[in-house]
Structures are given as C-alpha cells and as structure tokens.
C-alpha atoms as a PDB file:
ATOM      1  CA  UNK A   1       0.000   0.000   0.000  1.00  0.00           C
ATOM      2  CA  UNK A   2       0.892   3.545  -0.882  1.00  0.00           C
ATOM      3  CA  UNK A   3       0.540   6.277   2.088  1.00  0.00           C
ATOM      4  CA  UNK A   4       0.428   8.974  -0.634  1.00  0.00           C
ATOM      5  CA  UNK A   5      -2.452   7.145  -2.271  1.00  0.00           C
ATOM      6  CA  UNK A   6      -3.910   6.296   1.164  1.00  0.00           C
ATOM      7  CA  UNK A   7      -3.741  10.191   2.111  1.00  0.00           C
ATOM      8  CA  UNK A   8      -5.566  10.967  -1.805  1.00  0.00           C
ATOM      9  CA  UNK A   9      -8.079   8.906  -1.158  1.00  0.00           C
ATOM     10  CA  UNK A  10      -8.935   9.863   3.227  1.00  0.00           C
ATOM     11  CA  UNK A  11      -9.026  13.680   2.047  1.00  0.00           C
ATOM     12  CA  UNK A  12     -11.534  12.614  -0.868  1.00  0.00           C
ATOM     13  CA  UNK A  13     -14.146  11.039   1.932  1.00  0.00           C
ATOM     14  CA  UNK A  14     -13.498  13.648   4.569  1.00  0.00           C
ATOM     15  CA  UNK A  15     -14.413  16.275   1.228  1.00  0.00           C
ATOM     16  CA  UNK A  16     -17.602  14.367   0.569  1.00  0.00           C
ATOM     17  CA  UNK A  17     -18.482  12.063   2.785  1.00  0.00           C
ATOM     18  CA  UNK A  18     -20.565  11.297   6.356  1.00  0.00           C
ATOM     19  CA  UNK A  19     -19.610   9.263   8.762  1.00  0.00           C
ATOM     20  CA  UNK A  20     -22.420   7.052   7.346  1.00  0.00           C
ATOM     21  CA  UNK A  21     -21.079   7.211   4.160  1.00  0.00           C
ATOM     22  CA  UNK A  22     -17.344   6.193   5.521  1.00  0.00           C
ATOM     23  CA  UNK A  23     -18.679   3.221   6.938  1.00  0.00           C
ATOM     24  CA  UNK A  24     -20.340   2.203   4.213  1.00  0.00           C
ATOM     25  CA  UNK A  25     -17.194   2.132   2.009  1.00  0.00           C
ATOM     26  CA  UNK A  26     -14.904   0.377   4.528  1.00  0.00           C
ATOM     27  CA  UNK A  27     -18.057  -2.077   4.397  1.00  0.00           C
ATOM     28  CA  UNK A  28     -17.675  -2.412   0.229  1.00  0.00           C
ATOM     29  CA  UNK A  29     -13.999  -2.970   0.757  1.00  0.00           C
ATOM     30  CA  UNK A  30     -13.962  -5.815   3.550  1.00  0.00           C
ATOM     31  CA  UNK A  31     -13.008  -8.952   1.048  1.00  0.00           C
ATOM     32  CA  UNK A  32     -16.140 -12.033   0.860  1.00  0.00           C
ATOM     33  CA  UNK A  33     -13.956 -14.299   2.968  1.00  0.00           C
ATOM     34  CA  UNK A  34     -14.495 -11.571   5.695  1.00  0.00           C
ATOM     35  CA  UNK A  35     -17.720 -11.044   5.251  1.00  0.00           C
ATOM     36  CA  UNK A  36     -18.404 -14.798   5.368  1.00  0.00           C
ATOM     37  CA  UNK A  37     -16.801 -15.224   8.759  1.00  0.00           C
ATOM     38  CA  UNK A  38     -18.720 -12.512  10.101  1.00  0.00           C
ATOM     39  CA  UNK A  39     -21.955 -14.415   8.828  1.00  0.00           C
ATOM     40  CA  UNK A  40     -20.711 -17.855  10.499  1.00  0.00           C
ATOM     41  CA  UNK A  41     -20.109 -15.484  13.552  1.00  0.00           C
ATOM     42  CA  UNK A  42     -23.598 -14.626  13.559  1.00  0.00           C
ATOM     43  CA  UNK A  43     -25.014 -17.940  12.592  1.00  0.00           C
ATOM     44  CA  UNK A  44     -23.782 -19.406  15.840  1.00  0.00           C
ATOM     45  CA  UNK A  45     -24.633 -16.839  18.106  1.00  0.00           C
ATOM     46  CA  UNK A  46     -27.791 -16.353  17.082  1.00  0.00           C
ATOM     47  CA  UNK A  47     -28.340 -20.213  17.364  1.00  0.00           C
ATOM     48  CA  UNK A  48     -27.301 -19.728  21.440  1.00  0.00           C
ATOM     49  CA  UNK A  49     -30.399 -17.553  22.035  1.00  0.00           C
ATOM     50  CA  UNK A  50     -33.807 -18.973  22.404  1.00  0.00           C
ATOM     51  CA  UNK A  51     -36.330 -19.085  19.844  1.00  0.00           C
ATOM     52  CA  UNK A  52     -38.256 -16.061  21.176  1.00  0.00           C
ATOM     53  CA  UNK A  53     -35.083 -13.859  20.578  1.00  0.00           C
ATOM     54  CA  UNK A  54     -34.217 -14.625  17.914  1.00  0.00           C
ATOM     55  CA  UNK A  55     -37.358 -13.370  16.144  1.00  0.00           C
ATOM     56  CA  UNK A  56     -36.132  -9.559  17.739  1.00  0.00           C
ATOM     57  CA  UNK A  57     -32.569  -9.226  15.687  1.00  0.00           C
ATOM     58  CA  UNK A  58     -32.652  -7.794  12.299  1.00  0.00           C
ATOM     59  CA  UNK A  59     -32.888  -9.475   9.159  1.00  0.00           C
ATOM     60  CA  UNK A  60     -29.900 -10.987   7.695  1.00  0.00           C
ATOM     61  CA  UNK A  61     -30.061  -8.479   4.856  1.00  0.00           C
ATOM     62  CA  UNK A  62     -30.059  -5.290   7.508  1.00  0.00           C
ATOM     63  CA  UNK A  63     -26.944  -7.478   9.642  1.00  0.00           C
ATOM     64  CA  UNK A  64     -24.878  -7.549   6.217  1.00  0.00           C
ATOM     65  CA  UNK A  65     -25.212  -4.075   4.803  1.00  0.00           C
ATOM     66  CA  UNK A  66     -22.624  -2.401   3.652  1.00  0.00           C
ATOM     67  CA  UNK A  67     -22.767   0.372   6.567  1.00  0.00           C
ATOM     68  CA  UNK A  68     -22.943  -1.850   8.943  1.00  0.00           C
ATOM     69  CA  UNK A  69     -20.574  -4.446   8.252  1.00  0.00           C
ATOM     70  CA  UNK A  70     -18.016  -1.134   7.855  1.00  0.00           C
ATOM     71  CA  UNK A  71     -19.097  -0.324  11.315  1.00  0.00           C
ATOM     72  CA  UNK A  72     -17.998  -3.403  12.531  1.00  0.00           C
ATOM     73  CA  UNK A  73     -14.870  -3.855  11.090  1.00  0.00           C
ATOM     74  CA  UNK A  74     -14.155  -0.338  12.263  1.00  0.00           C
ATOM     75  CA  UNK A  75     -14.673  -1.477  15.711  1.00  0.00           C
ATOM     76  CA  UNK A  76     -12.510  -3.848  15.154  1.00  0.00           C
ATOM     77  CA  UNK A  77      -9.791  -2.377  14.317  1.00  0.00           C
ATOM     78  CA  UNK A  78     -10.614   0.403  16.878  1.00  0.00           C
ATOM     79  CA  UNK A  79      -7.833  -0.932  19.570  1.00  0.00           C
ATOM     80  CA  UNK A  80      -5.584  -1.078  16.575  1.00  0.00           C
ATOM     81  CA  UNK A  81      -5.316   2.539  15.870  1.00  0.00           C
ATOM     82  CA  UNK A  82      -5.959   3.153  18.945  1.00  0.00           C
ATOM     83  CA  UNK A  83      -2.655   1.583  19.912  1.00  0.00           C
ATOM     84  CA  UNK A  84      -0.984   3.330  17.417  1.00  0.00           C
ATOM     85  CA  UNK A  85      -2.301   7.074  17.375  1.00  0.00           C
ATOM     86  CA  UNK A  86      -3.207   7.719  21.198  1.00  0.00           C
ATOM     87  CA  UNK A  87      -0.337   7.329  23.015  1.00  0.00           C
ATOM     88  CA  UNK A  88       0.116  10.761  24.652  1.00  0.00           C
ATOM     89  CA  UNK A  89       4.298  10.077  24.155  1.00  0.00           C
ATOM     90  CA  UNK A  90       4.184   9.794  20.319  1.00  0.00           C
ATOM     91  CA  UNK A  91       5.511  12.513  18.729  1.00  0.00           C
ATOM     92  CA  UNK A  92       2.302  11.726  16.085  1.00  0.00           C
ATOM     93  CA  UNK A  93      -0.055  12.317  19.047  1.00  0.00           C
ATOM     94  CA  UNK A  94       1.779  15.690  20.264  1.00  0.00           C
ATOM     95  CA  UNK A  95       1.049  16.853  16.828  1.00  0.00           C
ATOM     96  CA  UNK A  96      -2.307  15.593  16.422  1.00  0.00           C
ATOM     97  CA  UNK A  97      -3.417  17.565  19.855  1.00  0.00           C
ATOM     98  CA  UNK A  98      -2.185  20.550  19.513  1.00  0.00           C
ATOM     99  CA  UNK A  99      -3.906  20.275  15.729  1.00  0.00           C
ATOM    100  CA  UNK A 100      -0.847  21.385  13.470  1.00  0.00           C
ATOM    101  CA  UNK A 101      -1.423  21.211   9.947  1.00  0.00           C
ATOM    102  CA  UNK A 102       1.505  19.427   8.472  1.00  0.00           C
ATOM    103  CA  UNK A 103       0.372  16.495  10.678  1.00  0.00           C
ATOM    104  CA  UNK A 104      -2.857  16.087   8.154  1.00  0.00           C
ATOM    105  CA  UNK A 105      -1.572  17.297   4.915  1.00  0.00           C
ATOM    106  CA  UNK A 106       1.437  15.850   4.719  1.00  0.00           C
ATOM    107  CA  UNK A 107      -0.168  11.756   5.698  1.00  0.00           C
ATOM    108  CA  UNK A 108       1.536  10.947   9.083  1.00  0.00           C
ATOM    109  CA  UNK A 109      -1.701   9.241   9.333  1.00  0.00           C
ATOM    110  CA  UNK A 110      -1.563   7.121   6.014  1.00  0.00           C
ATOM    111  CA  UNK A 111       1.801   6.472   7.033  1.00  0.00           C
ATOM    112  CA  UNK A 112       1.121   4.953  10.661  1.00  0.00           C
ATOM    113  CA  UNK A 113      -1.995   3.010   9.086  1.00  0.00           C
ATOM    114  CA  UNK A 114       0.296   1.298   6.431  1.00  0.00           C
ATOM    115  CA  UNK A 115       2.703   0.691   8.731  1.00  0.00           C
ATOM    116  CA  UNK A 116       0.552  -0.910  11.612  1.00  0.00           C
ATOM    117  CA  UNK A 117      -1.682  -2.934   8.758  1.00  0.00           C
ATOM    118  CA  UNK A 118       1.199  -3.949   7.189  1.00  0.00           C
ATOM    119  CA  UNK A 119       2.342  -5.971  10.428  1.00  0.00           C
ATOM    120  CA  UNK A 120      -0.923  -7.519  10.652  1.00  0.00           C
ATOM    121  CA  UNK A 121      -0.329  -8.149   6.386  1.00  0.00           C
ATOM    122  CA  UNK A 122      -3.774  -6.307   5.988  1.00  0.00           C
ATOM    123  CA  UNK A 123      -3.560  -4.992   2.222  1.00  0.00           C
ATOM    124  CA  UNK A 124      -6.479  -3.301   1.667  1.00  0.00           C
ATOM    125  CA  UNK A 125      -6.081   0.400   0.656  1.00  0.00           C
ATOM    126  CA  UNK A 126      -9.688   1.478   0.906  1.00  0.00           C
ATOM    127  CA  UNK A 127     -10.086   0.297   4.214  1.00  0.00           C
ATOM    128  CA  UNK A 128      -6.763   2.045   5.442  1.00  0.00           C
ATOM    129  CA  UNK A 129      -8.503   5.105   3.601  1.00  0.00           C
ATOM    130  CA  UNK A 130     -12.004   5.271   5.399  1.00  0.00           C
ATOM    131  CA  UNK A 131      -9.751   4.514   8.727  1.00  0.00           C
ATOM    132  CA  UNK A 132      -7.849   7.532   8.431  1.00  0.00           C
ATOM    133  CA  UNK A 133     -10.434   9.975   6.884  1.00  0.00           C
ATOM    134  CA  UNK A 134     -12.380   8.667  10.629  1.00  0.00           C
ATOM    135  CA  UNK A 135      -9.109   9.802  12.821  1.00  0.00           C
ATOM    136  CA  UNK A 136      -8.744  13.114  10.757  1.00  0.00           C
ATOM    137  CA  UNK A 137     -11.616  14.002  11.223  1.00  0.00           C
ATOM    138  CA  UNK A 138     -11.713  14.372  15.291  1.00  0.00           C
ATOM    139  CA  UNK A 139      -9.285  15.875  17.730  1.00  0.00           C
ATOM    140  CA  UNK A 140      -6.640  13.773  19.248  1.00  0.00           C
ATOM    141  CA  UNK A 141      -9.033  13.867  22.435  1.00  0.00           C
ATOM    142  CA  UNK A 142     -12.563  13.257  20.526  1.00  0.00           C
ATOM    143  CA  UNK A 143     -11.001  10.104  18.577  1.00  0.00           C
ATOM    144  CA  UNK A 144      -8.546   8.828  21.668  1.00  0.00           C
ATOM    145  CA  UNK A 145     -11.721   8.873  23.936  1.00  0.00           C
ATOM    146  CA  UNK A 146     -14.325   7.662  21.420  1.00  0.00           C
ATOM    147  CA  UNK A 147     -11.818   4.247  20.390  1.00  0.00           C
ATOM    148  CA  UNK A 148     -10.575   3.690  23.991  1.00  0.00           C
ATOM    149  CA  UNK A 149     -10.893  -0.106  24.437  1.00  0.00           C
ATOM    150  CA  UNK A 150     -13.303  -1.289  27.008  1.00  0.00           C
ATOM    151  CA  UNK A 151     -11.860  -3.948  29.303  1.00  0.00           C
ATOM    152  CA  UNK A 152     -13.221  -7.041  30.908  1.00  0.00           C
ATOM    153  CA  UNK A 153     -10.654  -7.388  33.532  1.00  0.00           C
ATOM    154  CA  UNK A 154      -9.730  -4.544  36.021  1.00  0.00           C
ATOM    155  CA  UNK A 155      -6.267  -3.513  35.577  1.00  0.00           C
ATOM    156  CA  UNK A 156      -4.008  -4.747  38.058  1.00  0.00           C
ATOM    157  CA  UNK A 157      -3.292  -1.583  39.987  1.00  0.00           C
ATOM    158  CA  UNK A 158      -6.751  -1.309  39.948  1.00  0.00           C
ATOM    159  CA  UNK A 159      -7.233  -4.393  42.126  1.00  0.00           C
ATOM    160  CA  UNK A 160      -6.472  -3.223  45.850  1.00  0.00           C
ATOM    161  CA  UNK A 161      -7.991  -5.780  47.808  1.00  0.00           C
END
C-alpha cells in the first residue's frame, strides 16, 4: 500500500463524505472471505439464544449491509489505531493535539496506518482510507476517547484488595 495514495483517497471522503457514508465504504472494501466469517459469527450466536429472541434481531439483509458491516470492522480495528495514534508520548499524538497542519496534509496518518496494517499483512487500501479519513476528522481527544478499548478485567493496579 501507498501512504500517498492512502492520504488521496482519506481527504476525498473527509471532502464528501458522512460518517455514514465512511462506513459504508470500509463495508464495500472488507473482502467475501471476511464477510463470510462474520456471517458464520452470527449464525452461531444467534443459534445460542432462544427461539423467542431470535425473532427480535434484524434481518440478515439489515446485519450484512454495507454500513454496517463497515461499522464493525471499524470497531474492530478500533484498539488497533488506537494503539498506534493515542499514546500521549508519540511525537504523532503531540502533533495531532495541539492540531498542526503538516500532521494532516502531509499523511503521518496514512503512514502509521500502512505501517501498523502492514504488520498484521492487511492490504487493503480502501479500508486504510475510510480509517484515516475517521481519525482526521476528530481531535486527538474526541477520537482517543471515542476508540478507547473497554476492558473485561480490572487492571491490576486497579485491584487493591
């Protein structure tokens, strides 16, 4: 993957796109085999809950729509850039908070993305492009708050007892 392209292409949705829209994209670029293990996912949960239950989820149709399926991928991949763009001692951060330009023009983002996907050996340039047109377009604080994982466990300095 490109960053430059990446960059292109996250300024082109932020120019004309919703949130809605973004989603819906990442959703059109998340490959079949994805989209099938996110059906099989479904399948078997849906086959825990009684009958009665059942009947109150959404259709399969609604479940697999584009916007939604780019919803969940983007959560995701949430602690991902999480991980990568909120750590208050990156230099990328520092930037990003105090909102300095050459931080968005110049595709730090794209960069980071490529970078971090590329250790996972995630290829897909759309995705990367809808995931960094989502972090431009909040504050360091909006997007670091918004993406902060939510833990099952109580940290361990947490646990006084």
């Amino acid at each position: 993957m490109d960053p430059e392209e990446i960059q292109a292409k996250a300024v082109f949705l932020l120019q004309r796109n919703s949130d809605a829209e973004i989603f819906k994209l990442i959703g059109n670029s998340v490959p079949v085999a994805g989209i099938e293990l996110l059906k099989d996912v479904r399948n078997y949960s849906i086959n825990q809950l009684p009958p009665p239950d059942r009947k109150l989820l959404p259709s399969p149709e609604k479940a697999e729509a584009p916007q939604k399926i780019g919803k969940i991928t983007f959560a995701l991949l949430r602690r991902i850039a999480w991980k990568t763009f909120c750590d208050p001692e990156s230099s990328i951060y520092k930037l990003w908070s105090k909102r300095v330009p050459k931080i968005f023009n110049e595709g730090y983002f794209s960069a980071a993305i490529v970078t971090t996907m590329g250790d996972f050996r995630m290829g897909l340039p759309m995705l990367a492009s809808g995931i960094v047109a989502l972090i431009m377009k909040y504050s360091a604080e909006e997007f670091c708050e918004m993406s902060k994982p939510k833990g099952l466990m109580v940290a361990r300095d947490d646990n006084k007892t």
